[in-house]
N, C-alpha and C. Protein backbone atom coordinates (compact mmCIF):
# COMPACT_ATOMS: atom_id res chain seq x y z
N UNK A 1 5.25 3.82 -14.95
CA UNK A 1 5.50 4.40 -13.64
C UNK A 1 4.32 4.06 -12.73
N UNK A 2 4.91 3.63 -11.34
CA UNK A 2 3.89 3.00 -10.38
C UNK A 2 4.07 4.06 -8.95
N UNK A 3 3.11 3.90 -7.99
CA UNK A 3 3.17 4.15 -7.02
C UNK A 3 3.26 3.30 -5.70
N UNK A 4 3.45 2.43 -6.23
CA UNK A 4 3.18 1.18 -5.13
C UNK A 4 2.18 1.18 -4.10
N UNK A 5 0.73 1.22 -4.48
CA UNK A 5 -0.44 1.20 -3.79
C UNK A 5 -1.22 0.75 -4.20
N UNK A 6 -1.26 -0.60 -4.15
CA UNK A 6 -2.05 -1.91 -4.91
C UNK A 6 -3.19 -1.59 -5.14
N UNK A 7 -4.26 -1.97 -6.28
CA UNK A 7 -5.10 -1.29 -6.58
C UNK A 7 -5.94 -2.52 -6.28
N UNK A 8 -5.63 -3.96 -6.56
CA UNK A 8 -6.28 -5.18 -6.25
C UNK A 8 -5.93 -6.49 -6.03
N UNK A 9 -5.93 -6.88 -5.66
CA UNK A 9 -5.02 -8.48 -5.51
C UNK A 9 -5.94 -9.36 -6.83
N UNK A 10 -5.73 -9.75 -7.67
CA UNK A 10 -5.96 -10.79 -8.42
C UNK A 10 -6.11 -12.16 -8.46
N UNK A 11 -6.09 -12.72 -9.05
CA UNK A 11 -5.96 -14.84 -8.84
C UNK A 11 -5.63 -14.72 -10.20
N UNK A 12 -4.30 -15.88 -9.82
CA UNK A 12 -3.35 -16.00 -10.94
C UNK A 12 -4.86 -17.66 -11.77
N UNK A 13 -5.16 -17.62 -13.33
CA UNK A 13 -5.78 -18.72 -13.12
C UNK A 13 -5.11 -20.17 -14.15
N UNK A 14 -3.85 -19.03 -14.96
CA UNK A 14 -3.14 -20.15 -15.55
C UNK A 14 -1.63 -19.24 -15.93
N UNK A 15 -1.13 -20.34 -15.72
CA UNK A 15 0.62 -20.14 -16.14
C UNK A 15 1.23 -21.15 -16.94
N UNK A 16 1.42 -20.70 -18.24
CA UNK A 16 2.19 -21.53 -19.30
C UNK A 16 3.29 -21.17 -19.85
N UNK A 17 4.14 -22.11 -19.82
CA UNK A 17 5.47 -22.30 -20.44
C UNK A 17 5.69 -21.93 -21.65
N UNK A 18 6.31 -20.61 -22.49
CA UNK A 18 5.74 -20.25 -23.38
C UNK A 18 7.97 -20.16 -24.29
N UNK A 19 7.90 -21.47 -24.30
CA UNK A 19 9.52 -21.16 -24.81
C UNK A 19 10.45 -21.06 -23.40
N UNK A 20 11.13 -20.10 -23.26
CA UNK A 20 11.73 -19.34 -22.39
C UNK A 20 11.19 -18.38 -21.10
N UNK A 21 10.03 -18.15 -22.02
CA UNK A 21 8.60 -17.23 -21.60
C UNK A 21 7.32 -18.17 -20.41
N UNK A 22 6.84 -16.96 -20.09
CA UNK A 22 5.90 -17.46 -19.07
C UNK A 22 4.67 -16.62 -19.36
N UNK A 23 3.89 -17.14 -19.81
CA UNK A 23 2.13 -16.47 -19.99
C UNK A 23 1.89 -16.94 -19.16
N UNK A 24 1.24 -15.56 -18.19
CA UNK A 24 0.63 -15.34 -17.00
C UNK A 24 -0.96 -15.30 -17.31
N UNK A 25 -2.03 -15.83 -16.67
CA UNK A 25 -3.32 -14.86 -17.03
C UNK A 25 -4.38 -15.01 -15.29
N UNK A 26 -4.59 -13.55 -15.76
CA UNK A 26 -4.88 -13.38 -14.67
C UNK A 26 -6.38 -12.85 -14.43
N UNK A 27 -7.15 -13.22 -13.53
CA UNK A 27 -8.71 -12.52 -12.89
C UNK A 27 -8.70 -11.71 -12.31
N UNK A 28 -9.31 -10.53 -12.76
CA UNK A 28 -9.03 -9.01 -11.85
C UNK A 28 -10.54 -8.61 -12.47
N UNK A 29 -10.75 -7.47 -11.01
CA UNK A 29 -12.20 -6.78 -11.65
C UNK A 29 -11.58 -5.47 -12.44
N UNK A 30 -10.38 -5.19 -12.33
CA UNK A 30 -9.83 -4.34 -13.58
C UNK A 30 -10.16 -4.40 -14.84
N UNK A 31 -9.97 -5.74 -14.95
CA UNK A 31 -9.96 -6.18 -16.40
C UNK A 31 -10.53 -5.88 -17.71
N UNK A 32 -12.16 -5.52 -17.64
CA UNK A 32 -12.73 -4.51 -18.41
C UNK A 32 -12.30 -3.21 -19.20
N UNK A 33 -11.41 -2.57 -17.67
CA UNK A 33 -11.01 -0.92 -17.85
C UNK A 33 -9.58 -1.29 -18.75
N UNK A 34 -8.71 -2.81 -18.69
CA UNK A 34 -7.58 -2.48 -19.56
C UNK A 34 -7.59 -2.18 -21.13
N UNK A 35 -6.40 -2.44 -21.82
CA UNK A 35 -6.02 -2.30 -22.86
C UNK A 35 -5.28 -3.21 -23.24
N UNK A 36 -5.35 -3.82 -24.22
CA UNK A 36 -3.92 -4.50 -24.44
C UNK A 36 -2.92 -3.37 -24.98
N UNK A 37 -1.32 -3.93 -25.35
CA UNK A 37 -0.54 -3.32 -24.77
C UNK A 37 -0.14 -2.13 -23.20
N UNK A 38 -1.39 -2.42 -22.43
CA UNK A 38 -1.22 -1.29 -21.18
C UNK A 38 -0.35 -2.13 -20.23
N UNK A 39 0.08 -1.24 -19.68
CA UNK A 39 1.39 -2.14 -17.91
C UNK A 39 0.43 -2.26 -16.96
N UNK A 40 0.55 -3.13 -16.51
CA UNK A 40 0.00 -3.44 -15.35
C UNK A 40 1.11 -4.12 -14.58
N UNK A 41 1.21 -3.13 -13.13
CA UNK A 41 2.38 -4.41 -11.73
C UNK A 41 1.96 -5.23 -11.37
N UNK A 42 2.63 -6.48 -11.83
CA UNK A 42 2.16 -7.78 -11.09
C UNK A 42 3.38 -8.11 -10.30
N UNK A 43 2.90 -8.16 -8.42
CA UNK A 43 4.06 -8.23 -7.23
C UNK A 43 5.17 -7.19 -7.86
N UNK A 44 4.79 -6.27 -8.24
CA UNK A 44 5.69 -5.34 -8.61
C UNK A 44 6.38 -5.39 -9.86
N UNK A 45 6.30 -5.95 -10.67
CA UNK A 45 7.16 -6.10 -11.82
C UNK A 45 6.27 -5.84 -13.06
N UNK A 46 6.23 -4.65 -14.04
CA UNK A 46 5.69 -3.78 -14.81
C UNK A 46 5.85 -4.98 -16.14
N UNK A 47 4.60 -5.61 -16.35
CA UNK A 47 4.48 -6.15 -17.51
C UNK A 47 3.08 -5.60 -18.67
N UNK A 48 3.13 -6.20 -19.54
CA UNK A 48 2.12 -5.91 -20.40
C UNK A 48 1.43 -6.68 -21.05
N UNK A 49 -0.17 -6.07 -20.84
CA UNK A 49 -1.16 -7.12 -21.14
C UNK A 49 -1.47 -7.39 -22.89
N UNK A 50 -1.25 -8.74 -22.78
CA UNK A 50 -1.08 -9.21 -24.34
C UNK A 50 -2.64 -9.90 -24.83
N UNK A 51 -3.15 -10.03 -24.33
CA UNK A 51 -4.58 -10.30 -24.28
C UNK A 51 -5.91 -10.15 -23.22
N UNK A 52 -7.01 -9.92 -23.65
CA UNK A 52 -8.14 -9.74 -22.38
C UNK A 52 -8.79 -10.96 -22.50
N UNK A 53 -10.02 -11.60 -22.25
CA UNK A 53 -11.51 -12.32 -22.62
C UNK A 53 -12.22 -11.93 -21.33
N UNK A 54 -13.07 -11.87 -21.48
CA UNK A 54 -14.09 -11.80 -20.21
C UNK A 54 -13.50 -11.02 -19.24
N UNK A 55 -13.30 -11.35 -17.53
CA UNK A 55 -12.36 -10.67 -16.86
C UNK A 55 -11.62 -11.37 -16.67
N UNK A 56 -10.74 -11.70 -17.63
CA UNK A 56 -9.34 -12.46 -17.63
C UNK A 56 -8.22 -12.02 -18.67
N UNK A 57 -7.18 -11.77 -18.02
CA UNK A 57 -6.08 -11.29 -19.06
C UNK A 57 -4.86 -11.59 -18.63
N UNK A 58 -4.00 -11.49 -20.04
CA UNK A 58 -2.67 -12.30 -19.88
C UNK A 58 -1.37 -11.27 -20.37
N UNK A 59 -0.55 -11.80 -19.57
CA UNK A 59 0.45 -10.92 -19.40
C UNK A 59 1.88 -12.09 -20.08
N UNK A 60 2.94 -11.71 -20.45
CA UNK A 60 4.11 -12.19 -20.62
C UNK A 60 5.48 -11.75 -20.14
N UNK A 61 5.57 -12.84 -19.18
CA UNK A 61 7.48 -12.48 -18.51
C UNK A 61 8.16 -13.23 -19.45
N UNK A 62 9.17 -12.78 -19.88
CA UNK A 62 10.48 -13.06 -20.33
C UNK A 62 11.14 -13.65 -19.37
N UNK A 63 12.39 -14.86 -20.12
CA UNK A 63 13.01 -14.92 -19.46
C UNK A 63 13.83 -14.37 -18.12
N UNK A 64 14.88 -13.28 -18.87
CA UNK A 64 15.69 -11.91 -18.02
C UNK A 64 14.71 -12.14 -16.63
N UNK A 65 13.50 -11.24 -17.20
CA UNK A 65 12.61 -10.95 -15.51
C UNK A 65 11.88 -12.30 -14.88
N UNK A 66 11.63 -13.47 -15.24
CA UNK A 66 11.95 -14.81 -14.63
C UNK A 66 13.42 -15.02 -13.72
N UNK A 67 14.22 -14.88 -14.07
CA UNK A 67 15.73 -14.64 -13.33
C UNK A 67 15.72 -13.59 -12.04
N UNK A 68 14.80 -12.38 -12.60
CA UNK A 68 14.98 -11.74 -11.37
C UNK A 68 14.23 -11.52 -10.71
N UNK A 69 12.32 -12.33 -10.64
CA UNK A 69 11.56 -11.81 -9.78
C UNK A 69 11.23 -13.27 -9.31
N UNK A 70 10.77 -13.13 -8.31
CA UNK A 70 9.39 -14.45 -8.46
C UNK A 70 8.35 -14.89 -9.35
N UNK A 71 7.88 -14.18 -9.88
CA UNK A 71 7.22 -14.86 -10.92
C UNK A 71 7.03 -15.66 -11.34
N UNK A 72 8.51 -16.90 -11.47
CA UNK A 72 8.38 -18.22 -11.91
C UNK A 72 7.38 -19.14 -10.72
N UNK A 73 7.58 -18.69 -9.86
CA UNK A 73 6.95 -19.34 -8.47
C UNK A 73 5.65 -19.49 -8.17
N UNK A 74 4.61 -18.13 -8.97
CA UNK A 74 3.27 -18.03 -9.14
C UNK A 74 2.24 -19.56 -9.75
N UNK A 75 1.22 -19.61 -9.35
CA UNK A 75 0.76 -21.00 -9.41
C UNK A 75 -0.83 -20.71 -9.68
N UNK A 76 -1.44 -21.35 -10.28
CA UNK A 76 -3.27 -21.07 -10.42
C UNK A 76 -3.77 -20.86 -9.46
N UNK A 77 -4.73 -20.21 -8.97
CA UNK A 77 -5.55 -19.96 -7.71
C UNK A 77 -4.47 -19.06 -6.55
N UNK A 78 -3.28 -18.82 -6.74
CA UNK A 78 -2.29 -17.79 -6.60
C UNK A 78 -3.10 -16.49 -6.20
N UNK A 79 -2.74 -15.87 -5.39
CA UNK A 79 -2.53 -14.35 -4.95
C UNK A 79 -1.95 -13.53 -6.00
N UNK A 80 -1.92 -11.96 -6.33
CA UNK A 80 -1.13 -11.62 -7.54
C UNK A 80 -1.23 -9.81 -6.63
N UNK A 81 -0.42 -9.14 -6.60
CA UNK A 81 -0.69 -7.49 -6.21
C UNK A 81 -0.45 -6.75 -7.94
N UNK A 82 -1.97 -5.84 -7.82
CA UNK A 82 -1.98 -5.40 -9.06
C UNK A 82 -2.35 -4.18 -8.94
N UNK A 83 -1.45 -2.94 -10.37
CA UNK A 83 -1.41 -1.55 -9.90
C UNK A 83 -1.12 -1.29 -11.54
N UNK A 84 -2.39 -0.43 -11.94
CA UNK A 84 -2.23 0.00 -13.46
C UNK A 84 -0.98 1.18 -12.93
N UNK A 85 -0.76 1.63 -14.10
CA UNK A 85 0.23 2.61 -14.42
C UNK A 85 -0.33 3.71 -13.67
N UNK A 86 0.21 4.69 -13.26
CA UNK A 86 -0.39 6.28 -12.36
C UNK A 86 -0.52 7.10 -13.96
N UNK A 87 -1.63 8.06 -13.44
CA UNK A 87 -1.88 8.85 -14.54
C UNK A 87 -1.29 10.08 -14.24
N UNK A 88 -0.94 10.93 -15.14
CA UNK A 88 -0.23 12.37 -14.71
C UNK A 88 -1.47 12.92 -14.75
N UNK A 89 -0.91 13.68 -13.40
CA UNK A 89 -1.79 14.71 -12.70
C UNK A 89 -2.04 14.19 -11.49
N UNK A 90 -2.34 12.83 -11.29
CA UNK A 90 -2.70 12.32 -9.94
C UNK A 90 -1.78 12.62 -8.95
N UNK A 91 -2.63 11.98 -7.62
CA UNK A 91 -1.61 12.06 -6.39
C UNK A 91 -0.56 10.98 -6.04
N UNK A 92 0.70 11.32 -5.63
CA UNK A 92 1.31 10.30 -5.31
C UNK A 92 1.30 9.61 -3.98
N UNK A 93 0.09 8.62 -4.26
CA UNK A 93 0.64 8.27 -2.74
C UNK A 93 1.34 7.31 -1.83
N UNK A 94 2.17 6.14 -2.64
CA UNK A 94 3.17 5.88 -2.25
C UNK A 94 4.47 6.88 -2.57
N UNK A 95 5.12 6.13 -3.51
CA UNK A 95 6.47 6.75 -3.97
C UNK A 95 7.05 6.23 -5.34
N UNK A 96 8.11 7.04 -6.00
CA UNK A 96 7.98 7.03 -7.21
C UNK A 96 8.93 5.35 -7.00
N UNK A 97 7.95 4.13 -8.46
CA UNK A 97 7.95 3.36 -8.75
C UNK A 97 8.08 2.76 -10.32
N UNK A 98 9.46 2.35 -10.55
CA UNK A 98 9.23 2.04 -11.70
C UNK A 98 8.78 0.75 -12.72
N UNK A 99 8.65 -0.16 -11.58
CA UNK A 99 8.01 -1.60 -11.89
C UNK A 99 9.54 -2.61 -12.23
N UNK A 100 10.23 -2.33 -12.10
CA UNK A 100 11.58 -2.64 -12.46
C UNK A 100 12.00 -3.35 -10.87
N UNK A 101 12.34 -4.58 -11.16
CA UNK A 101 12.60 -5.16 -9.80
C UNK A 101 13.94 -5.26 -9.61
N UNK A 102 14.71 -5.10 -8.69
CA UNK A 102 16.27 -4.76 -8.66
C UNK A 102 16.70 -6.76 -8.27
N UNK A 103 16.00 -7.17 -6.88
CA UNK A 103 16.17 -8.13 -6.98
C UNK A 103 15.02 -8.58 -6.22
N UNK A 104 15.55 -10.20 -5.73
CA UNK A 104 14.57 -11.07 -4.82
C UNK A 104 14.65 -10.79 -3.45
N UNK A 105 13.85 -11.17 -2.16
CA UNK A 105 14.48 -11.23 -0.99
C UNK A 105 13.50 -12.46 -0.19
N UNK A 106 13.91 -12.71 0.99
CA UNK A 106 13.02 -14.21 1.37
C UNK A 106 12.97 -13.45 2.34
N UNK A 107 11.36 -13.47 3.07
CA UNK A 107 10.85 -13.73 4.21
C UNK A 107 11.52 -14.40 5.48
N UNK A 108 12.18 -13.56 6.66
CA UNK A 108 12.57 -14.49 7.62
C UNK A 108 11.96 -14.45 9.12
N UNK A 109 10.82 -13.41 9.02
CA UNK A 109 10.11 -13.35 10.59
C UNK A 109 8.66 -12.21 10.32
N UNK A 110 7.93 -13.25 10.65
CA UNK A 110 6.64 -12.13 10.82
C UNK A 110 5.93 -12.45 12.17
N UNK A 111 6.09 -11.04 12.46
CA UNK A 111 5.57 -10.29 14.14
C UNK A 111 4.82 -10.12 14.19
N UNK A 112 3.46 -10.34 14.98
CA UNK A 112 2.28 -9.34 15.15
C UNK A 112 2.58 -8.37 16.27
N UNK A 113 1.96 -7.40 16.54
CA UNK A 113 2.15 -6.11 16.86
C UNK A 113 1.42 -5.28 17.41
N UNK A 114 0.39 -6.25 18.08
CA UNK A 114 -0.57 -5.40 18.70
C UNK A 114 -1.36 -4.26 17.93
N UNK A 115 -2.27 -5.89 16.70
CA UNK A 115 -2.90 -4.96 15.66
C UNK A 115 -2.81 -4.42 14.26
N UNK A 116 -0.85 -4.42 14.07
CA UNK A 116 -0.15 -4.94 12.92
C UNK A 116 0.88 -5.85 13.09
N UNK A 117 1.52 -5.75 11.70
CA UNK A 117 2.33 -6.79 11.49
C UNK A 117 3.82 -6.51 11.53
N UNK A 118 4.81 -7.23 11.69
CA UNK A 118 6.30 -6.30 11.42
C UNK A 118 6.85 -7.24 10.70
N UNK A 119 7.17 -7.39 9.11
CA UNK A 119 7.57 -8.72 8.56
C UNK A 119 9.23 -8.25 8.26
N UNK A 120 9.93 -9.37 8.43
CA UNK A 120 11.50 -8.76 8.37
C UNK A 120 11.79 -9.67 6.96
N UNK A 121 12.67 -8.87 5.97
CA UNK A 121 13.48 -9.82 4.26
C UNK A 121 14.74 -9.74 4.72
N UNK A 122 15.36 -11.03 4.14
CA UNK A 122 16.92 -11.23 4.09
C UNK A 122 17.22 -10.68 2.46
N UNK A 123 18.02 -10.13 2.23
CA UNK A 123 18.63 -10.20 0.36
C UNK A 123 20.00 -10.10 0.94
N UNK A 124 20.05 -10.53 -0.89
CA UNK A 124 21.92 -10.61 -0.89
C UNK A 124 22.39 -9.48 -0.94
N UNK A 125 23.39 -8.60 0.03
CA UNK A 125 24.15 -7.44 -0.24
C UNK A 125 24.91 -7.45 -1.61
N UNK A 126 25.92 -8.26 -1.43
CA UNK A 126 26.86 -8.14 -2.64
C UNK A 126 26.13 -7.44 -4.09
N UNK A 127 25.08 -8.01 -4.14
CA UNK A 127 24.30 -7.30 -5.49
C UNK A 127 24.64 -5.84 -5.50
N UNK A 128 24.57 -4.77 -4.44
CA UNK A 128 25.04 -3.67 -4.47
C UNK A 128 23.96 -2.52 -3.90
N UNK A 129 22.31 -3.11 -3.32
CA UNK A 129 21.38 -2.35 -3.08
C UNK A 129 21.43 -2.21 -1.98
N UNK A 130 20.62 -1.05 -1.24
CA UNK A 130 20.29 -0.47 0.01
C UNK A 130 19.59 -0.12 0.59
N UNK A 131 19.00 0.04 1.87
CA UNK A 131 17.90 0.33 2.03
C UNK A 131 18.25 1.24 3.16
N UNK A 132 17.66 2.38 3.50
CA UNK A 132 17.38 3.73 4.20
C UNK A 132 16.73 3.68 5.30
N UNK A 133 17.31 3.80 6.46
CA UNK A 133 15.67 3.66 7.41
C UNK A 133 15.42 4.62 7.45
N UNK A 134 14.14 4.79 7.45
CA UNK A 134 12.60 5.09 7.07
C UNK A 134 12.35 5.74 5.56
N UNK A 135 13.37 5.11 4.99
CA UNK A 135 12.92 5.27 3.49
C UNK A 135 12.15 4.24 2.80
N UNK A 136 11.94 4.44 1.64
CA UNK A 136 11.01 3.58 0.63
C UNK A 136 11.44 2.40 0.48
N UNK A 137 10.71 1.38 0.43
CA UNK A 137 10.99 0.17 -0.54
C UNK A 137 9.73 -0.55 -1.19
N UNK A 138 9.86 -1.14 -2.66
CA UNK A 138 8.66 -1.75 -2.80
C UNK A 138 9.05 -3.22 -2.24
N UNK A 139 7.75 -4.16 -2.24
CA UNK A 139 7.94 -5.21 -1.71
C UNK A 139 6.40 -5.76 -2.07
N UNK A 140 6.73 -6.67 -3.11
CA UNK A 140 5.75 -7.20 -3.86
C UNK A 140 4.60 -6.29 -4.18
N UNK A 141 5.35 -5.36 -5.25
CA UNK A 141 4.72 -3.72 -5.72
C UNK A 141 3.77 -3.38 -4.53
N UNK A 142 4.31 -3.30 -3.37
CA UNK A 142 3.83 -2.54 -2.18
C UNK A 142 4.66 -1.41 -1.77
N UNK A 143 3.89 -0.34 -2.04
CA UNK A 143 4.82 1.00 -1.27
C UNK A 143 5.18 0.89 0.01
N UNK A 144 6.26 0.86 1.25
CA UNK A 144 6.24 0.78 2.24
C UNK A 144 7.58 1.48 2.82
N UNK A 145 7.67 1.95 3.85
CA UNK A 145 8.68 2.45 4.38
C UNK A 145 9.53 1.59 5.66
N UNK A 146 10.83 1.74 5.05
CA UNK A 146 12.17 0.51 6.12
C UNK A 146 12.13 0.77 7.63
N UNK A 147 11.98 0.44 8.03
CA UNK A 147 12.49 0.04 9.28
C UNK A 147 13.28 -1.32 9.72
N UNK A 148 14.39 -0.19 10.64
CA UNK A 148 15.33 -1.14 11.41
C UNK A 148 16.45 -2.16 9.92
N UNK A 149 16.69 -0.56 9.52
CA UNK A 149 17.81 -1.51 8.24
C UNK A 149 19.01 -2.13 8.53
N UNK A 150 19.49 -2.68 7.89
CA UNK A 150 20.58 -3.61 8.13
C UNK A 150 21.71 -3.63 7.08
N UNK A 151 22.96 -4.12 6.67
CA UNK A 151 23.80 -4.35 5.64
C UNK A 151 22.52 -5.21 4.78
N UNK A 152 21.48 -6.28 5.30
CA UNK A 152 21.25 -7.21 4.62
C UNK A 152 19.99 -7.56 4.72
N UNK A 153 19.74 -6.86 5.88
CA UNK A 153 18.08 -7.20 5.87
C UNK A 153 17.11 -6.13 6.47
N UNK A 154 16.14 -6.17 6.00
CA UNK A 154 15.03 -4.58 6.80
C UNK A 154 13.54 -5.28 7.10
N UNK A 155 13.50 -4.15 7.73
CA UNK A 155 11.66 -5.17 8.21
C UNK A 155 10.82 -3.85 8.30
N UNK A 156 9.75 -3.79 7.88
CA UNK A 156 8.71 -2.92 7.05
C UNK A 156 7.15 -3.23 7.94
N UNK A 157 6.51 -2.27 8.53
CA UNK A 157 5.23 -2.72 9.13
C UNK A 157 4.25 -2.26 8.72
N UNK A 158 3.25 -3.45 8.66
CA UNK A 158 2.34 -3.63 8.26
C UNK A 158 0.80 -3.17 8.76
N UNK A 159 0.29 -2.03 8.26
CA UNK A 159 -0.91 -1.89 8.93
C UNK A 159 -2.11 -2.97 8.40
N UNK A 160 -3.39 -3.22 8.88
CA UNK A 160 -4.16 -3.84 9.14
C UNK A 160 -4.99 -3.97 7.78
N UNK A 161 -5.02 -2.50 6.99
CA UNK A 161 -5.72 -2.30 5.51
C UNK A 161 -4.60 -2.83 4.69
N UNK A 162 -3.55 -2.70 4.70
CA UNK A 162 -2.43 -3.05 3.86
C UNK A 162 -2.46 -4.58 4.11
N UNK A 163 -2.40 -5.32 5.20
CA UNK A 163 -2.27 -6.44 5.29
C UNK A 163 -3.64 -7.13 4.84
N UNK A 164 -5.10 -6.86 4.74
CA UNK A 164 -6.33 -7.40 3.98
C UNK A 164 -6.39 -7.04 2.44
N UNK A 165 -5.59 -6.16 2.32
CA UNK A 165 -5.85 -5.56 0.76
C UNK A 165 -4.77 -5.94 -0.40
N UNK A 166 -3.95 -6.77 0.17
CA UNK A 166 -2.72 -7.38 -0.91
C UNK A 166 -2.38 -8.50 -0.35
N UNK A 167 -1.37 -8.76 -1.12
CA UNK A 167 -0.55 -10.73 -0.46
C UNK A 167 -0.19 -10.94 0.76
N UNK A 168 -0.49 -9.52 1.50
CA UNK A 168 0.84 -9.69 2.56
C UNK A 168 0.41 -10.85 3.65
N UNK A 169 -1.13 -10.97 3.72
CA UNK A 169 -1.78 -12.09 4.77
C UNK A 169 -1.75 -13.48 4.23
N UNK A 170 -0.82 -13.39 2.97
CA UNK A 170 -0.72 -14.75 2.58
C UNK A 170 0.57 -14.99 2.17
N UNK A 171 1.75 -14.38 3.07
CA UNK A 171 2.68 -14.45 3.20
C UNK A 171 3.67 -15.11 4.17
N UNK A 172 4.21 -16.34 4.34
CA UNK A 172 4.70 -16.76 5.01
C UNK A 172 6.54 -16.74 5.38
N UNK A 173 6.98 -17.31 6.26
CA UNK A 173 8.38 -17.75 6.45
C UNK A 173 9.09 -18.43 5.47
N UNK A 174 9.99 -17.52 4.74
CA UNK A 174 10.60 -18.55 3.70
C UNK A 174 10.27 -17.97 2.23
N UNK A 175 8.79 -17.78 2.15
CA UNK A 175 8.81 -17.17 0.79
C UNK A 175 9.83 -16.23 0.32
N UNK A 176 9.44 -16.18 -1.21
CA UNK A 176 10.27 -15.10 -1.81
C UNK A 176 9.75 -14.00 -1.88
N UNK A 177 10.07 -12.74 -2.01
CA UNK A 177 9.54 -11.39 -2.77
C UNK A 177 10.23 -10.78 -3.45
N UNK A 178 9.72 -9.87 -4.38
CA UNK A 178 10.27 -8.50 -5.23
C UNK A 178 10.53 -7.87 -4.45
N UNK A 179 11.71 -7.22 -4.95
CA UNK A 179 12.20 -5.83 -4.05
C UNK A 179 12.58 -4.60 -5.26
N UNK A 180 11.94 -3.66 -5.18
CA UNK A 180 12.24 -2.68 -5.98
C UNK A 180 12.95 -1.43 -4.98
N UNK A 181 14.37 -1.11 -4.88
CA UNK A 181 14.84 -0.19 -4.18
C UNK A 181 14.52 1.09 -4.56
N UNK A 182 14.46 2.36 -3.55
CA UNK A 182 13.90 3.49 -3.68
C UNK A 182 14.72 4.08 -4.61
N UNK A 183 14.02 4.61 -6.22
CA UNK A 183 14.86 5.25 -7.87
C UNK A 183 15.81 6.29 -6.70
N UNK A 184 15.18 7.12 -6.28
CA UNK A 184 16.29 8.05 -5.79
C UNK A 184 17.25 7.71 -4.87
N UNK A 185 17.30 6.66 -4.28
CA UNK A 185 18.27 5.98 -3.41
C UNK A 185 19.27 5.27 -4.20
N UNK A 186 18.98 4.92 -5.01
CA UNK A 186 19.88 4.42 -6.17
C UNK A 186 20.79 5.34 -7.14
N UNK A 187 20.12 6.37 -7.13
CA UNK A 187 20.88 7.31 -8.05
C UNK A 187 21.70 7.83 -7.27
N UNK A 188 21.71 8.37 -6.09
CA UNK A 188 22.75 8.89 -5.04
C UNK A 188 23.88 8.05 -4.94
N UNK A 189 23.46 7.10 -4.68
CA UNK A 189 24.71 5.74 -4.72
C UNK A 189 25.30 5.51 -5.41
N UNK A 190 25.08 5.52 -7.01
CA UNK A 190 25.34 5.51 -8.40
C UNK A 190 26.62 6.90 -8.51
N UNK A 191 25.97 7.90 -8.13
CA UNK A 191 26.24 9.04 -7.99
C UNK A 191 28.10 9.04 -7.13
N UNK A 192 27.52 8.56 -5.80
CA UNK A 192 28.47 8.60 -4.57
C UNK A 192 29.75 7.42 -5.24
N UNK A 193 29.72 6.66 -6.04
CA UNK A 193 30.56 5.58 -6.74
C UNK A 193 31.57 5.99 -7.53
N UNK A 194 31.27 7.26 -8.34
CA UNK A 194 31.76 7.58 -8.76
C UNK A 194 32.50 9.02 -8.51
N UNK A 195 32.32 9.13 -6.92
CA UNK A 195 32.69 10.48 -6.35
C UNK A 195 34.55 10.36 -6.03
């Protein structure tokens, strides 16, 4: 369980073809404080660290979550948004996150804003997800709240700490991202389907 409030951006420093599989390894000043077997979100998607050395550690995507995140796309010297697990008792200060990415979405306009940013995602409806305005969404394990939703697309703004402190300033037109839809927005819907 995540909160979507990046704890550090990383550098991806190798990615190998591991079968089906993808060993990730990654440079973080975390790295010390992990564990192997612990989760760590990488762009939002809750994997687990299979090895440390120095401050470098490696993570493994599976196929399945290759299919559904970006991940395959990550490259050496890469950007990475990284968020250990929340501890009980703490504060929440995004929103509840389960590292579980529903799907992809591509980048189709980033605004400046007199100071921030306003970046707008296209995704595919048909998949069946939604987004709330001014509700939650993650977006490359970033907590953030919708604006200006659509059947198909929402655009989310960016303050100035959020935009120096994760990928988002190294985000362009076209890229891909994770999208993790808000758990309780999903269950209502789930819910309402079968009403």
């Amino acid at each position: 369980m995540f909160t979507g409030i990046v704890e550090e951006v990383g550098k991806i420093t190798a990615v190998n073809q591991n079968g089906g599989n993808l060993d990730i390894k990654v440079k973080a000043e975390m790295t010390p404080e992990l564990k192997i077997d612990q989760s760590v979100s990488h762009n939002g998607v809750c994997l687990t660290v299979v090895s440390i050395e120095d401050d470098e550690y490696t993570v493994t995507a599976v196929e399945e979550t290759l299919k559904k995140t970006n991940l395959s796309k990550l490259e050496p010297n890469g950007p990475v948004n990284l968020e250990r697990g929340m501890k009980l008792g703490d504060r929440l200060d995004g929103h509840i996150v389960q590292g579980h990415v529903d799907q992809t979405a591509v980048c189709r306009n980033i605004k400046e804003a007199n100071g921030s940013w306003e970046f707008t995602f296209e995704y595919d409806p048909q998949i069946g997800n939604i987004t709330i305005e001014k509700g939650s969404i993650t977006v490359n394990g970033v907590s953030l709240t919708v604006v200006n939703s659509k059947k198909n697309e929402f655009s989310v703004a960016i303050i100035p700490y959020t935009y120096k402190n994760t990928t988002f300033n190294n985000l362009k037109i076209g890229d891909v991202v994770n999208l993790e839809f808000d758990v309780i927005g999903k269950y209502v819907k789930r819910l309402t389907e079968f009403s």
